[in-house]
N, C-alpha and C. Protein backbone atom coordinates (compact mmCIF):
# COMPACT_ATOMS: atom_id res chain seq x y z
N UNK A 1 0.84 -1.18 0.00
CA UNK A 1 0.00 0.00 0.00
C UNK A 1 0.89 1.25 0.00
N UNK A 2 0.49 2.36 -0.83
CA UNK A 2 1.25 3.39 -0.88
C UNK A 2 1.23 4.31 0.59
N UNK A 3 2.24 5.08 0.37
CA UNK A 3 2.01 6.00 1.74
C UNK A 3 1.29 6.64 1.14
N UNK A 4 0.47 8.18 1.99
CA UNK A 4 -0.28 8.64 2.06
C UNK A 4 0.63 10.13 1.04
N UNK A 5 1.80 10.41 1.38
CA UNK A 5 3.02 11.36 0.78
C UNK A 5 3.30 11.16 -0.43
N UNK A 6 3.43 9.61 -0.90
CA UNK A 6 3.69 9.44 -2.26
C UNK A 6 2.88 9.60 -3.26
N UNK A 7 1.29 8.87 -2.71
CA UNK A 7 -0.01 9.36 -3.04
C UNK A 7 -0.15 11.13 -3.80
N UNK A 8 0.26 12.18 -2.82
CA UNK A 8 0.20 13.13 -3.23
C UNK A 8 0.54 13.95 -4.17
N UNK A 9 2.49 13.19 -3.80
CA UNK A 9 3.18 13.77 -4.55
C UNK A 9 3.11 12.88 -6.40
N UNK A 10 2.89 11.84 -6.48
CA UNK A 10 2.57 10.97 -7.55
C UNK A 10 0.92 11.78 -8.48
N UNK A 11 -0.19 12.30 -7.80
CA UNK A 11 -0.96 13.43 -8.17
C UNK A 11 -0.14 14.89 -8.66
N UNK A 12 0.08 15.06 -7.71
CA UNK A 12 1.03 16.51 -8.16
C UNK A 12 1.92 16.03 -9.74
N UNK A 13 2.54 15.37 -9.84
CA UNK A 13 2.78 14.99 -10.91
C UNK A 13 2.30 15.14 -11.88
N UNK A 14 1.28 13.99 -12.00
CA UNK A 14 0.31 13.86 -12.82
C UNK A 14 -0.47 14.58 -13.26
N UNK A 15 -0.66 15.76 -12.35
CA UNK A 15 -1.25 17.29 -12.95
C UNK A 15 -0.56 18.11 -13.10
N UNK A 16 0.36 18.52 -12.86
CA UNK A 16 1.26 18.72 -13.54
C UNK A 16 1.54 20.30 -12.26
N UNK A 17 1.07 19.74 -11.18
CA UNK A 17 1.15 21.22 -10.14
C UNK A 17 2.89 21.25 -9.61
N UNK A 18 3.07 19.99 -10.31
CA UNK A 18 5.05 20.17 -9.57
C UNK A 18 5.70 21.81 -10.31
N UNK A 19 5.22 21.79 -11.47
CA UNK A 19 6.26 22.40 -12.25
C UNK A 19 5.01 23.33 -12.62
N UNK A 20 4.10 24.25 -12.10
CA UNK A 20 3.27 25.53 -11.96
C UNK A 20 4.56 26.42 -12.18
N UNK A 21 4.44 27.52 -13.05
CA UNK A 21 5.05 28.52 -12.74
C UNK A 21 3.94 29.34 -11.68
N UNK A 22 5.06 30.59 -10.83
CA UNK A 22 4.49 31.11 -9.49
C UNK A 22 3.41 32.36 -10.33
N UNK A 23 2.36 32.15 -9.37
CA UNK A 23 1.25 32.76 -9.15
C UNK A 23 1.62 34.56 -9.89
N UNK A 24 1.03 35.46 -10.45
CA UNK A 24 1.17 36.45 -10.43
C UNK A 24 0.60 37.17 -9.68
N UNK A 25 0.51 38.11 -9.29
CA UNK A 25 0.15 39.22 -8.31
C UNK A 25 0.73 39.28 -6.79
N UNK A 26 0.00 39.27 -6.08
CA UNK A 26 0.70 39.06 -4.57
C UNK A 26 2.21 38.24 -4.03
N UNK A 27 1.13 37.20 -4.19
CA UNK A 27 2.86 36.23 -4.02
C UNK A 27 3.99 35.92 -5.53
N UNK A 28 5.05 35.79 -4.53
CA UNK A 28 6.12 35.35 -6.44
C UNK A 28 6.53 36.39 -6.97
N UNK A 29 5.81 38.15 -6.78
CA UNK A 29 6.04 39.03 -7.71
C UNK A 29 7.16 39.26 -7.17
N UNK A 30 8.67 39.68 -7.87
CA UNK A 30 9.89 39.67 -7.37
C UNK A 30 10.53 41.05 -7.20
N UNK A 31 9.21 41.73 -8.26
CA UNK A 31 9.37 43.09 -8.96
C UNK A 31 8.34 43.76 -7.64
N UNK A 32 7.69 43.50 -6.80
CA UNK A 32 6.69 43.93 -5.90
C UNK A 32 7.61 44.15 -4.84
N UNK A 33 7.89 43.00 -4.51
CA UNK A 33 8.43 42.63 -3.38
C UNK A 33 9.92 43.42 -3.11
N UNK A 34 10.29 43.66 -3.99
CA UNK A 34 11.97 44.38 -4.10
C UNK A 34 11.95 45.87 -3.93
N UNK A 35 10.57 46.15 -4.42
CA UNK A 35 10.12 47.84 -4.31
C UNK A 35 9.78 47.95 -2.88
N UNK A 36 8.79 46.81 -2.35
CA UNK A 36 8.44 47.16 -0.87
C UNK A 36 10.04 47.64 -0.24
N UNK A 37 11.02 46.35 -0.08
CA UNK A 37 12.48 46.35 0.48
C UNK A 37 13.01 47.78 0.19
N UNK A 38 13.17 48.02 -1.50
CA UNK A 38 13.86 49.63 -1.54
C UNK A 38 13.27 50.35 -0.62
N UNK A 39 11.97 51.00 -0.57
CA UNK A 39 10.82 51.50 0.09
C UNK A 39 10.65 51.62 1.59
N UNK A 40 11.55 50.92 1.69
CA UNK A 40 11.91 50.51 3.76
C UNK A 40 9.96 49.94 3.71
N UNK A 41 9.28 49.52 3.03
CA UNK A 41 7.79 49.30 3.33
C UNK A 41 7.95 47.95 3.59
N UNK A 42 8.90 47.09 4.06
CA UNK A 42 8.78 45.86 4.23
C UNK A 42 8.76 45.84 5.71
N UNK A 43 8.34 46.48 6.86
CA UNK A 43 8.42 46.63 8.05
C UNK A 43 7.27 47.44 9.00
N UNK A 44 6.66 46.84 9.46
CA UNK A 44 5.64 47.83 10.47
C UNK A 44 5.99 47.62 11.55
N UNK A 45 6.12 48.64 12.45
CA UNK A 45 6.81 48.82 13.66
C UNK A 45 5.78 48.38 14.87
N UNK A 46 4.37 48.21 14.57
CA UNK A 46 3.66 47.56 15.78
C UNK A 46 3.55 46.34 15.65
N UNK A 47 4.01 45.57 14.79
CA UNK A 47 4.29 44.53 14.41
C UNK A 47 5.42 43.51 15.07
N UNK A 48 6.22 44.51 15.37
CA UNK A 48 7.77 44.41 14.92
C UNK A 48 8.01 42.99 16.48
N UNK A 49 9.18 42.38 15.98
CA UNK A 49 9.72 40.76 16.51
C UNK A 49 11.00 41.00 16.93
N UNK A 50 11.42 41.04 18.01
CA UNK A 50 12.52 41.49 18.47
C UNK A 50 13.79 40.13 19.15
N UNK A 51 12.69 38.59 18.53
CA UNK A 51 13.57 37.39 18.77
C UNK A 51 12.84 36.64 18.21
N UNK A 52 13.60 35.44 17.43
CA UNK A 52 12.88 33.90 16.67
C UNK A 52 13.50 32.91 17.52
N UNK A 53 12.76 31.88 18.16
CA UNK A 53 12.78 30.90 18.75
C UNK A 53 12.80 29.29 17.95
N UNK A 54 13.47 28.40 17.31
CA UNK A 54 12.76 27.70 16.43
C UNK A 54 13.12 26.40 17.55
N UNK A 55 12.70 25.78 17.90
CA UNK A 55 12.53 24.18 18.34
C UNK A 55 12.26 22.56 17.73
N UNK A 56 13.42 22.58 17.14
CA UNK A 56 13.14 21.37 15.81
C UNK A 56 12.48 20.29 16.23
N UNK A 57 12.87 19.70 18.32
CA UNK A 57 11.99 18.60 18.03
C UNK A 57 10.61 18.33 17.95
N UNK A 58 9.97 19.91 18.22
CA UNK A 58 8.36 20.27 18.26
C UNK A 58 8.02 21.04 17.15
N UNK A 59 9.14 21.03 16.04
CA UNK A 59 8.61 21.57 14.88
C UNK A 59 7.84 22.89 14.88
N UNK A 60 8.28 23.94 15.71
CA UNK A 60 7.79 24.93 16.65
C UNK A 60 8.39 26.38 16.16
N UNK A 61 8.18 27.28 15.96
CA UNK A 61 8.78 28.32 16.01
C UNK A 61 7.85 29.60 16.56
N UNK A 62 8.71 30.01 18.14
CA UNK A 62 8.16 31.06 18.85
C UNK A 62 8.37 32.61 18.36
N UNK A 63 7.79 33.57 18.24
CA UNK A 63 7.88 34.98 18.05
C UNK A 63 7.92 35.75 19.18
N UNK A 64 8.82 36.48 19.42
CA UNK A 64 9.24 37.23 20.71
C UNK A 64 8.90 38.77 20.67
N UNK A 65 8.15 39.25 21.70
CA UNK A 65 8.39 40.78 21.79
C UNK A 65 8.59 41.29 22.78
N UNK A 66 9.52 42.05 23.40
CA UNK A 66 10.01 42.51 24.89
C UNK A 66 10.22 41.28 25.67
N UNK A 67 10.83 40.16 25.23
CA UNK A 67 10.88 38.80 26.36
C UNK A 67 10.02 38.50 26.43
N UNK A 68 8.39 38.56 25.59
CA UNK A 68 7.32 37.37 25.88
C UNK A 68 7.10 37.18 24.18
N UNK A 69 6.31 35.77 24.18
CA UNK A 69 5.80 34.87 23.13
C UNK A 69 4.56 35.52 22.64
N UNK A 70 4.55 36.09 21.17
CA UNK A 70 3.70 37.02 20.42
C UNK A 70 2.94 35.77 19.65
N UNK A 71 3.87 35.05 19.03
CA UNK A 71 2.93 34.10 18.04
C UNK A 71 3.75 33.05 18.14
N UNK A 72 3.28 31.78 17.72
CA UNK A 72 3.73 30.69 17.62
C UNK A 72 3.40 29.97 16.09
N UNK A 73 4.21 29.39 15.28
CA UNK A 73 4.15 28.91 14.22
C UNK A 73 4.82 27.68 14.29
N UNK A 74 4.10 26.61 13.42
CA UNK A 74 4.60 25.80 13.19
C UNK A 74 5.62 26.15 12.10
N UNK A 75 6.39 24.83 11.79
CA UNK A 75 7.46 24.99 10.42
C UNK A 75 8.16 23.55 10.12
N UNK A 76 8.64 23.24 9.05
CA UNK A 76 9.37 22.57 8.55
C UNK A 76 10.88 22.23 8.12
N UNK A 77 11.49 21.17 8.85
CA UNK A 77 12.99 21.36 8.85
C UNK A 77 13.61 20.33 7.87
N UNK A 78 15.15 20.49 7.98
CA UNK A 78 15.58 19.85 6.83
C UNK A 78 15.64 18.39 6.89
N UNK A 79 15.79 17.48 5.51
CA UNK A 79 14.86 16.22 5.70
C UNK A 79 15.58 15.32 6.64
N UNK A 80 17.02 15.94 6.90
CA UNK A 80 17.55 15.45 8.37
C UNK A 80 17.67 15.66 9.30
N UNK A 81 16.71 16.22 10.22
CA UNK A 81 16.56 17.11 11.35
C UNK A 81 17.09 16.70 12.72
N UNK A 82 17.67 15.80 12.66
CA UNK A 82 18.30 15.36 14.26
C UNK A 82 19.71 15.81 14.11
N UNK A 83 19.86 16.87 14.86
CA UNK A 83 21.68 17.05 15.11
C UNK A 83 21.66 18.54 14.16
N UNK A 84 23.25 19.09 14.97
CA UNK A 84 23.48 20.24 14.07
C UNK A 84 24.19 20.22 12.84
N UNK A 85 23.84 21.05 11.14
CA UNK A 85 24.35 20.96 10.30
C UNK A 85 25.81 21.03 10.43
N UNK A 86 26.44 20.15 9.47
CA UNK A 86 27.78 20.19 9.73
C UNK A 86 28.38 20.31 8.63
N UNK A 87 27.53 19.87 7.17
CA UNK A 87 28.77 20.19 6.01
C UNK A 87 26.97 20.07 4.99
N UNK A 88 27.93 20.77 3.53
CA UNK A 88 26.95 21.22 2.55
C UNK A 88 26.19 19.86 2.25
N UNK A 89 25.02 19.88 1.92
CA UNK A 89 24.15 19.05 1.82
C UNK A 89 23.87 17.63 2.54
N UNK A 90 24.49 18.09 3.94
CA UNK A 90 23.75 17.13 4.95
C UNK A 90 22.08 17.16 5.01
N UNK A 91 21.43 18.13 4.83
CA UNK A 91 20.06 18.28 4.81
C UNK A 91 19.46 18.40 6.16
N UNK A 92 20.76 19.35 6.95
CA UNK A 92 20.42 19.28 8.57
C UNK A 92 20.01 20.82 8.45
N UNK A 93 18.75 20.83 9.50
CA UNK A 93 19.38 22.77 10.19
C UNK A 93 19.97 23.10 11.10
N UNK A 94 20.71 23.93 10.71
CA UNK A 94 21.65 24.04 12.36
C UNK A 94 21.05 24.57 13.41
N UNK A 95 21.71 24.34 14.48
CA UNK A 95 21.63 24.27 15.85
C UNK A 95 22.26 25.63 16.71
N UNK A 96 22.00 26.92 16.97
CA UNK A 96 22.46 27.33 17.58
C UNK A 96 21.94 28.85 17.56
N UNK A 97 22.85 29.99 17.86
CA UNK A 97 22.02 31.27 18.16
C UNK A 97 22.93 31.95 16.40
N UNK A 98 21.77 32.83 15.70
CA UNK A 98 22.12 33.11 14.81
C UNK A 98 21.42 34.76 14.51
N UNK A 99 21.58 35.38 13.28
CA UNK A 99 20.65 36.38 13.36
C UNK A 99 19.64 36.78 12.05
N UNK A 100 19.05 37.55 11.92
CA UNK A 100 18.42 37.53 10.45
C UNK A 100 19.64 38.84 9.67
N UNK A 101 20.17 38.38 8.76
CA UNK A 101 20.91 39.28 7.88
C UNK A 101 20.70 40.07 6.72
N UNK A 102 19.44 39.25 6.05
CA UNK A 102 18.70 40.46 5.27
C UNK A 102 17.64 39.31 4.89
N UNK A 103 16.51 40.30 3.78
CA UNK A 103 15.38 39.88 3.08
C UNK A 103 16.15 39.22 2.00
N UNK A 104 15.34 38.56 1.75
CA UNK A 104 15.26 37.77 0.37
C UNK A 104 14.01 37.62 -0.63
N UNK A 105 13.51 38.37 -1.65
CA UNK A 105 12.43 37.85 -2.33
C UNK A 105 12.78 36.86 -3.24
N UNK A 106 12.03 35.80 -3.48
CA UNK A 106 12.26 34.39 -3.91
C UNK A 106 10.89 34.07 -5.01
N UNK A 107 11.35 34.08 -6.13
CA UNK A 107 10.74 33.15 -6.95
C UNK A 107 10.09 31.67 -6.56
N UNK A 108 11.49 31.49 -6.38
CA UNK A 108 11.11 29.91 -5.83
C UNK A 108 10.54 29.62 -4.13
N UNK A 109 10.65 30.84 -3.21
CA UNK A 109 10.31 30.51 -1.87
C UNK A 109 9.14 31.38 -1.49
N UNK A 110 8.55 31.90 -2.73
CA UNK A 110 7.97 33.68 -2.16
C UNK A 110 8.86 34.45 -1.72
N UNK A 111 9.51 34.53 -0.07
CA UNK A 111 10.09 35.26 0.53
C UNK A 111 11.03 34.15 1.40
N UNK A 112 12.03 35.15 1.54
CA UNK A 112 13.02 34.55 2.93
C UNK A 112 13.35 35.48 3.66
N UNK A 113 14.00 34.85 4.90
CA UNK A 113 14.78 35.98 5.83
C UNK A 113 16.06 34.88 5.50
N UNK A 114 17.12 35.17 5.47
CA UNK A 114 18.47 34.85 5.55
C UNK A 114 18.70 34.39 7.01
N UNK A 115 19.91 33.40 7.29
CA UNK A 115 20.23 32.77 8.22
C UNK A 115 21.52 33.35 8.70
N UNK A 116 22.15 33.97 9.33
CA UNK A 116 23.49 34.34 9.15
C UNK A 116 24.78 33.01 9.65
N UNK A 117 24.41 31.88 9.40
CA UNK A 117 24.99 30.81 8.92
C UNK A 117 25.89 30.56 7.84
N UNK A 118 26.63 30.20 7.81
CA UNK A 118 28.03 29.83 9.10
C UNK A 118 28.06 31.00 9.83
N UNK A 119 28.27 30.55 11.12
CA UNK A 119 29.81 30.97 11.97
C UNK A 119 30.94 31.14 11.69
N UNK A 120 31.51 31.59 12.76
CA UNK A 120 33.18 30.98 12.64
C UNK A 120 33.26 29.59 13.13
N UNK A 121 32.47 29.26 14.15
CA UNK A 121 32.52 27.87 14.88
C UNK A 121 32.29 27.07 13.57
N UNK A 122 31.33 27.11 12.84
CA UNK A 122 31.19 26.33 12.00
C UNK A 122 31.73 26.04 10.87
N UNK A 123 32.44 27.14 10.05
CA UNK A 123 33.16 26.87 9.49
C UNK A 123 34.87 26.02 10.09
N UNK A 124 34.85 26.39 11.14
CA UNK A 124 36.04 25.55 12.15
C UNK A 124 36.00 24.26 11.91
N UNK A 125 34.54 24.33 12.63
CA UNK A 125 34.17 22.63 12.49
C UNK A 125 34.62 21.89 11.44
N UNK A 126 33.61 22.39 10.73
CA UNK A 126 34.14 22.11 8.61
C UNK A 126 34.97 21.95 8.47
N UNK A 127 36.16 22.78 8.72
CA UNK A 127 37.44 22.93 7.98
C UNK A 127 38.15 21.38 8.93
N UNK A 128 37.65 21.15 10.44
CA UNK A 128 38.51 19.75 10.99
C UNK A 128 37.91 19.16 10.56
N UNK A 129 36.82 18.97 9.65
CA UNK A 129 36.15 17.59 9.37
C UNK A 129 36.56 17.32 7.42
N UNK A 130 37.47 18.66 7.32
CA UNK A 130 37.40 18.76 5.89
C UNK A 130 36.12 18.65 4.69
N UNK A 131 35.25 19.30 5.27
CA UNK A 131 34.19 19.58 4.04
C UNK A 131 33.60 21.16 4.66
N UNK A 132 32.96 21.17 3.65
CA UNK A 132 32.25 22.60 3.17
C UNK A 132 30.78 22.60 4.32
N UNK A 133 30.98 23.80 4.96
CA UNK A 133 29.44 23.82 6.12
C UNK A 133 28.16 24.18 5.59
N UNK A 134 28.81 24.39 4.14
CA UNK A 134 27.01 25.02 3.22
C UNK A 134 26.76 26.55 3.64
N UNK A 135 26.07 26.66 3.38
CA UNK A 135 25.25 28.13 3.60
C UNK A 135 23.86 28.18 3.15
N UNK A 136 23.31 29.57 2.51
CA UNK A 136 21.80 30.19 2.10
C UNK A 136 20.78 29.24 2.68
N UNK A 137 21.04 29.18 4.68
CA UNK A 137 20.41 28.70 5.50
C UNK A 137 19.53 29.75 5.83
N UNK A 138 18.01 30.05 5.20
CA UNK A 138 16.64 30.72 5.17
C UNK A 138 15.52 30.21 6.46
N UNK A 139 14.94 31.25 6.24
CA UNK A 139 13.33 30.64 7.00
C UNK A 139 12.59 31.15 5.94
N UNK A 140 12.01 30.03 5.43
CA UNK A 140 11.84 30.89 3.85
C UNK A 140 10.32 30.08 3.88
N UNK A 141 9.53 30.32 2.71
CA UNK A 141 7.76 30.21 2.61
C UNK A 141 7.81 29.21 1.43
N UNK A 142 6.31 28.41 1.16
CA UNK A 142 6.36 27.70 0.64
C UNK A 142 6.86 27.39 -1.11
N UNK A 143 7.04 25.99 -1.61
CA UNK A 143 6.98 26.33 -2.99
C UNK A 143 6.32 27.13 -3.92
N UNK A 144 6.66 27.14 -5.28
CA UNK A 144 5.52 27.74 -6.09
C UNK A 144 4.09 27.19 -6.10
N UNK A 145 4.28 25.35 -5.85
CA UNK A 145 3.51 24.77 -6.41
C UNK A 145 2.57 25.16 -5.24
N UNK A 146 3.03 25.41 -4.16
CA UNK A 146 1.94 25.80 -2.82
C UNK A 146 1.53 27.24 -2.97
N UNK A 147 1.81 28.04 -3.55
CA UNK A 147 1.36 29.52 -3.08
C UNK A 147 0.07 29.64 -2.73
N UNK A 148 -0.88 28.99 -3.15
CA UNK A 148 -2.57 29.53 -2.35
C UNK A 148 -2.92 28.79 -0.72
N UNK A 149 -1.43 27.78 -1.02
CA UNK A 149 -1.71 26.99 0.59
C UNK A 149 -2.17 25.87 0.48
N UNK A 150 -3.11 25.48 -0.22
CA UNK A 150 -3.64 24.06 -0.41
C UNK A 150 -2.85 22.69 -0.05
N UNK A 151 -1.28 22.74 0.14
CA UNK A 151 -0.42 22.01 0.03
C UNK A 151 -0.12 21.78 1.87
N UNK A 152 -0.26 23.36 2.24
CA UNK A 152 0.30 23.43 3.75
C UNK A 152 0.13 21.75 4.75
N UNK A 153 -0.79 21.25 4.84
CA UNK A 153 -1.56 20.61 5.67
C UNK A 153 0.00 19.55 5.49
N UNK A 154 0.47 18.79 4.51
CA UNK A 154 1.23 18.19 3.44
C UNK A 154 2.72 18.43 3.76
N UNK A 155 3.19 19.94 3.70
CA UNK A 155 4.48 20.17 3.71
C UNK A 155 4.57 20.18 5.40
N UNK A 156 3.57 21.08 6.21
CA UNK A 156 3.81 21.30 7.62
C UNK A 156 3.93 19.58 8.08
N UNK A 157 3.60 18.43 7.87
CA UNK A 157 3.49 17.07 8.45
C UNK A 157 4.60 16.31 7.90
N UNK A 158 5.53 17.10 6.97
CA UNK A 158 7.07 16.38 6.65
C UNK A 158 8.05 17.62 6.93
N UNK A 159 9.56 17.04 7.34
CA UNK A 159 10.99 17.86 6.64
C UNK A 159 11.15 17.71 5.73
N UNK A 160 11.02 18.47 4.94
CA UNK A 160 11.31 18.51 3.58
C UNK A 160 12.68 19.26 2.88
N UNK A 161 12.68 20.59 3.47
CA UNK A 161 13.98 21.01 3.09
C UNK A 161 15.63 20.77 3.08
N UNK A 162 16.32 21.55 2.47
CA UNK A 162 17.65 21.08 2.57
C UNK A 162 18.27 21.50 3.37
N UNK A 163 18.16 22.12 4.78
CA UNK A 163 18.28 22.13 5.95
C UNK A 163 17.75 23.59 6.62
N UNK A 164 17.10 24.37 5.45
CA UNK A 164 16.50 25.82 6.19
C UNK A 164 14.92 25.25 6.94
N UNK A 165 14.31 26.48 7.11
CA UNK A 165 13.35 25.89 7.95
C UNK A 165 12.16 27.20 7.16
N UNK A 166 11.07 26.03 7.20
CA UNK A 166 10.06 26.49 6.11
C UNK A 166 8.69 27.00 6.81
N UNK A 167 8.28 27.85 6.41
CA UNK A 167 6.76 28.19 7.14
C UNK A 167 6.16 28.57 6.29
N UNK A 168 4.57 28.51 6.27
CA UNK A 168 3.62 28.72 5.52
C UNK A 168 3.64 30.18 4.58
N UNK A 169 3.17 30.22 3.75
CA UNK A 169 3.57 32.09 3.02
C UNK A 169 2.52 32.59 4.02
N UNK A 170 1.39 32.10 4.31
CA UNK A 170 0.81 33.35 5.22
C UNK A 170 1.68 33.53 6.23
N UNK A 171 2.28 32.41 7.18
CA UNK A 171 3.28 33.22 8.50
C UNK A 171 4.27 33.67 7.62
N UNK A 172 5.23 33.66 6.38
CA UNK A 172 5.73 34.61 6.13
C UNK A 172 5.13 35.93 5.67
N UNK A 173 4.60 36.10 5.27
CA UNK A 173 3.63 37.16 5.33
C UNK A 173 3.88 38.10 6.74
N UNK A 174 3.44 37.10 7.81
CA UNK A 174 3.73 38.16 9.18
C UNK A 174 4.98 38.58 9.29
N UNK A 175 5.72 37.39 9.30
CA UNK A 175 7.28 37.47 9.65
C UNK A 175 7.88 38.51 8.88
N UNK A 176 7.60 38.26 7.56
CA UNK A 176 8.24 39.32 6.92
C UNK A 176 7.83 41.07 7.38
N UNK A 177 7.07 41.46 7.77
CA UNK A 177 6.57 42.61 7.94
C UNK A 177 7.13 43.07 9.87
N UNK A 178 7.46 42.20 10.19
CA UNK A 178 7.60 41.99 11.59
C UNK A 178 8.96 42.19 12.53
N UNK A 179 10.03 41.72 10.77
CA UNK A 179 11.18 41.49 11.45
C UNK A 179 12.17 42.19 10.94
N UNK A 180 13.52 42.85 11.28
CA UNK A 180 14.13 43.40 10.95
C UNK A 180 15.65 42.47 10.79
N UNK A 181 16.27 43.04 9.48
CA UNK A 181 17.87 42.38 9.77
C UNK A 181 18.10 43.10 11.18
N UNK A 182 19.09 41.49 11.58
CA UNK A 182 19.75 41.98 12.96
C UNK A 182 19.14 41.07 13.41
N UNK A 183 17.84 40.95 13.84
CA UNK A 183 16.99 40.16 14.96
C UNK A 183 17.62 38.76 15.02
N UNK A 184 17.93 38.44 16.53
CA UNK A 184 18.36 37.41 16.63
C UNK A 184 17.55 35.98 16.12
N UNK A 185 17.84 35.01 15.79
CA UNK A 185 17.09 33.62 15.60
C UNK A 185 17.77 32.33 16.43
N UNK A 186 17.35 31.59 17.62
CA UNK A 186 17.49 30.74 17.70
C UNK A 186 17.38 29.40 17.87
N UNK A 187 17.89 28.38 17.19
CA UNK A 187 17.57 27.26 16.34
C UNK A 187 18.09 26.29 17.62
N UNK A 188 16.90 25.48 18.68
CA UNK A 188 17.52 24.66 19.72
C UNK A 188 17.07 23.23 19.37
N UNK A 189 17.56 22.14 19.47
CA UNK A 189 17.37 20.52 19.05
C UNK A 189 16.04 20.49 19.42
């Protein structure tokens, strides 16, 4: 009997929703989204998130304002989620205190916030283990093939990514408006 995942993704196929180009208007527009960023309009200040909490083994991510919990989101980690990333395409997310370093508008993600991943620790690590620690570690929003959401129920109940950590485009939606480069993020087992 098939799983219930392969099922889906074997549909998606077959209709051909793998390979949708992204939605026009709201989400996907790259040309929208880059004007908000020039515009400083990517930010409302009553909004605003002054810490990211993510908790991989509860698949959890807390929103902080003045030291208390604003929102809570679920999310999706990379398809190897036990342990901290250690070299390029382990498919881990790392483990530790990091910060947001800038926006990203994404074709392929809607939106991201950047990971400021590597370290120095980590590249350390890397360099004694002799391989590469990876990087363009995001908290980034769903595929194209998801932009209206229909998919969420699907992606939120697997790791799917290659070790960033994924949330719905509506919580990016908040996040993005919420958070500023700088803001700390941290990523605990």
């Amino acid at each position: 009997m098939l799983h219930l995942g392969a099922i889906v993704i074997i549909v998606w196929l077959l209709t051909g929703c793998a390979q949708q180009q992204p939605e026009k208007g709201k989400y996907y527009d790259i040309k929208e989204c880059q004007k908000e960023i020039a515009g400083a309009n990517d930010f409302n200040e009553k909004d605003r998130i002054d810490m990211i909490v993510v908790y991989k083994s509860k698949r959890i991510m807390h929103l902080y304002r003045n030291g208390k919990i604003v929102d809570t989101m679920p999310v999706s980690l990379g398809k190897n989620p036990i342990g901290h990333k250690v070299a390029q395409g382990d498919h881990r997310t790392p483990e530790g205190q990091y910060w947001i370093r800038r926006k990203l508008c994404s074709q392929k993600y809607y939106r991201s916030l950047c990971i400021s991943y590597p370290r120095d620790i980590d590249m350390q690590r890397a360099q004694a283990r002799g391989v590469n620690p990876g990087g363009d570690v995001t908290v980034h929003a769903q595929p194209a093939w998801n932009a209206k959401g229909s998919g969420d129920n699907y992606t939120l109940a697997h790791n799917w990514t290659e070790g960033c950590v994924a949330v719905t485009n509506e919580s990016m939606e908040r996040l993005w408006y919420a958070v500023r480069e700088g803001v700390p993020i941290i990523i605990k087992a």
